[in-house]
C-alpha atoms as a PDB file:
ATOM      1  CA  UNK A   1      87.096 132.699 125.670  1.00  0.00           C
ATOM      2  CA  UNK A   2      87.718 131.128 122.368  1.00  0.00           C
ATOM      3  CA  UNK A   3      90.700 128.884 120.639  1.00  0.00           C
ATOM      4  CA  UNK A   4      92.016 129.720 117.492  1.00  0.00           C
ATOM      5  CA  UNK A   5      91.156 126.548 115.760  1.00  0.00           C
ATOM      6  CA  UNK A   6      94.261 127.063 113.405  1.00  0.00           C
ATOM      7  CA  UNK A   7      97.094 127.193 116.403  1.00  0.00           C
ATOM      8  CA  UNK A   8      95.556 124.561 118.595  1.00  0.00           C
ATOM      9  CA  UNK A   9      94.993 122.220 115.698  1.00  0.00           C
ATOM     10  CA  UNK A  10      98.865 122.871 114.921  1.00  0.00           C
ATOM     11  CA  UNK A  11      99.872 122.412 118.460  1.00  0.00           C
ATOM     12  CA  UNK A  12      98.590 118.965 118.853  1.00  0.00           C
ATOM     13  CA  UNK A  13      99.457 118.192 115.323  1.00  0.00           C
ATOM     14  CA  UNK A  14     103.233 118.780 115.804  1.00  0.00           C
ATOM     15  CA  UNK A  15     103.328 116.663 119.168  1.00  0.00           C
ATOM     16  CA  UNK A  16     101.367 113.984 117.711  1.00  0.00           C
ATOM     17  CA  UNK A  17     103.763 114.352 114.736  1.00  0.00           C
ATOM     18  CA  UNK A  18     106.571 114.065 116.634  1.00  0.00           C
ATOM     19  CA  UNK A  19     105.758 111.671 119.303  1.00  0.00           C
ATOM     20  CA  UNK A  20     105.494 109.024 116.255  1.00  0.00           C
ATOM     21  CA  UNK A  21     109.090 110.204 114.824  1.00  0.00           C
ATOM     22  CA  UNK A  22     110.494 109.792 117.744  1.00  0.00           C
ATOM     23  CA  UNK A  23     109.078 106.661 119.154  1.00  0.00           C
ATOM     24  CA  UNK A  24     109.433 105.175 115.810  1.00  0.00           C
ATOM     25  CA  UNK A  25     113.065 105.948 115.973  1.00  0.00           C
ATOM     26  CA  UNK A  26     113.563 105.420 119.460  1.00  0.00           C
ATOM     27  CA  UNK A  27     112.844 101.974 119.414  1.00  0.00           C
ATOM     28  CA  UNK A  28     114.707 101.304 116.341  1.00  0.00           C
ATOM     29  CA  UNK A  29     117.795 102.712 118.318  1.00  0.00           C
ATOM     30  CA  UNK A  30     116.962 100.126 120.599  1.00  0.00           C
ATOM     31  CA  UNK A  31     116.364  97.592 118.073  1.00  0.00           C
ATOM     32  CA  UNK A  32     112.909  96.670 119.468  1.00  0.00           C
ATOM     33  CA  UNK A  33     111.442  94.578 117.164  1.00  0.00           C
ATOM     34  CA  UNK A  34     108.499  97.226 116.596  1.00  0.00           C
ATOM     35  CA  UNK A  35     105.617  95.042 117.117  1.00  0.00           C
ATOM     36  CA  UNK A  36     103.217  97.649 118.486  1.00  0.00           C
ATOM     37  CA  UNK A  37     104.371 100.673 116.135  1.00  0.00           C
ATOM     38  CA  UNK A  38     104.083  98.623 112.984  1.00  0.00           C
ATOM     39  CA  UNK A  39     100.265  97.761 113.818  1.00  0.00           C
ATOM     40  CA  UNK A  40      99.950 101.526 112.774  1.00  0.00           C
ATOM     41  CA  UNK A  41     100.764 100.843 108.983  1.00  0.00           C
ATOM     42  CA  UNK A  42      97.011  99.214 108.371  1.00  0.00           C
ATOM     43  CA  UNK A  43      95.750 102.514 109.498  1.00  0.00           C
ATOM     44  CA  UNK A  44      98.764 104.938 107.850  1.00  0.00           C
ATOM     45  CA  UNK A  45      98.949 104.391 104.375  1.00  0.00           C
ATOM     46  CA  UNK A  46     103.294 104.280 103.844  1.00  0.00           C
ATOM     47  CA  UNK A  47     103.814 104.129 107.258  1.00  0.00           C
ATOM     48  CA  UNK A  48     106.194 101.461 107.869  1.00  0.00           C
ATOM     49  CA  UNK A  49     108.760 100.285 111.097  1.00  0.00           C
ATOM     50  CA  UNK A  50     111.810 101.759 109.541  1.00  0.00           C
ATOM     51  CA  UNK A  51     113.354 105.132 110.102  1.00  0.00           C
ATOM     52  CA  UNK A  52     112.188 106.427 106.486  1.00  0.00           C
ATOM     53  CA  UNK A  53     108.483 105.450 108.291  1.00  0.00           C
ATOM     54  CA  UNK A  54     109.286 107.518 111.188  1.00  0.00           C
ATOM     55  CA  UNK A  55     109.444 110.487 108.941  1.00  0.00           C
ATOM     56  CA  UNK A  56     105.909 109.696 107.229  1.00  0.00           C
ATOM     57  CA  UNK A  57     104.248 108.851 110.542  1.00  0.00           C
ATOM     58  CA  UNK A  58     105.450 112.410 111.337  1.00  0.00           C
ATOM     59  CA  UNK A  59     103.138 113.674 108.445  1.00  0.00           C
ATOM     60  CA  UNK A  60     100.178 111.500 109.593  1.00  0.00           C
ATOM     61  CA  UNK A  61     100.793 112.723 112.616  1.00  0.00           C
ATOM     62  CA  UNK A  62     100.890 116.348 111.866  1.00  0.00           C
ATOM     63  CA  UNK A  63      97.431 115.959 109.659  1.00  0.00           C
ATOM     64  CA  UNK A  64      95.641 113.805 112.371  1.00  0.00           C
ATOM     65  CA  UNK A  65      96.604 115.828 114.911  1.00  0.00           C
ATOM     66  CA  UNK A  66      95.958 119.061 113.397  1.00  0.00           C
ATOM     67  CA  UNK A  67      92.202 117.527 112.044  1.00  0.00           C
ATOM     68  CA  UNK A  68      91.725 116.198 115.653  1.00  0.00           C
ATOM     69  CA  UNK A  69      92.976 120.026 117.391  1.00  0.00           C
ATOM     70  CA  UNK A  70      90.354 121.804 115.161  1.00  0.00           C
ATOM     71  CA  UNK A  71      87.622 119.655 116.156  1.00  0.00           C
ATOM     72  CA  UNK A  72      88.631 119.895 119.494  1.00  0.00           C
ATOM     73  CA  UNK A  73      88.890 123.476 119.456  1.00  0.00           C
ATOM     74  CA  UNK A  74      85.346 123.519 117.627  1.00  0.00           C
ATOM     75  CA  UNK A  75      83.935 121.524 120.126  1.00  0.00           C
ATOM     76  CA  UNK A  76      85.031 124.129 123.141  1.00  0.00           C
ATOM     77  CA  UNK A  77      83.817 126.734 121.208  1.00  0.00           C
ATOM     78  CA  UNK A  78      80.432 125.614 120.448  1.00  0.00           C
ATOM     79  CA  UNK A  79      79.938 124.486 124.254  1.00  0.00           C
ATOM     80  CA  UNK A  80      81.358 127.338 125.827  1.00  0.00           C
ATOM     81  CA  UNK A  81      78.820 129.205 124.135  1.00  0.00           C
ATOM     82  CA  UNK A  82      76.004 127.067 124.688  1.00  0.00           C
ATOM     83  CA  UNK A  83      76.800 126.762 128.621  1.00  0.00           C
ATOM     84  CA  UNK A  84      78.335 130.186 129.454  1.00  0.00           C
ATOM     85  CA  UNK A  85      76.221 132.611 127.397  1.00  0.00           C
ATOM     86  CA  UNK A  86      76.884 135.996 128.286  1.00  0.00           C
ATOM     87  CA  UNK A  87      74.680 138.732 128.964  1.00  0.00           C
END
């Protein structure tokens, strides 16, 4: 069996996308004063603890996520075969 690199690297990017929107958001609802989320702008160039950041950590999180799904799904692919060669 084999992943299609292209879905599964979507997949992951769109819950990693939106699990930054809406924790970013989330705890601005809250008015938490964001120390852990804005520790992420060093690493996510315009990322920022606001609600416009929310939005752009949902596009970092949608490109990480999708890189990180592909190499995943790479990964599987190339040990599947390796270990389960078939006949």
């Amino acid at each position: 069996m084999t992943l299609r690199k292209r879905a599964f690297g979507l997949s992951i990017g769109v819950v990693m996308g939106l699990s930054f929107l809406f924790l970013t958001w989330f705890l601005l609802w809250r008015n938490s004063p964001g120390e852990i989320m804005s520790k992420f702008s060093s690493v996510f160039y315009g990322y920022s603890y606001s609600w416009v950041g929310g939005i752009v950590g949902f596009i970092w999180g949608l490109v990480v996520g999708f890189v990180l799904g592909v190499l995943i799904a790479w990964f599987y692919d190339l040990f599947s075969k390796i270990l389960y060669k078939e006949k």
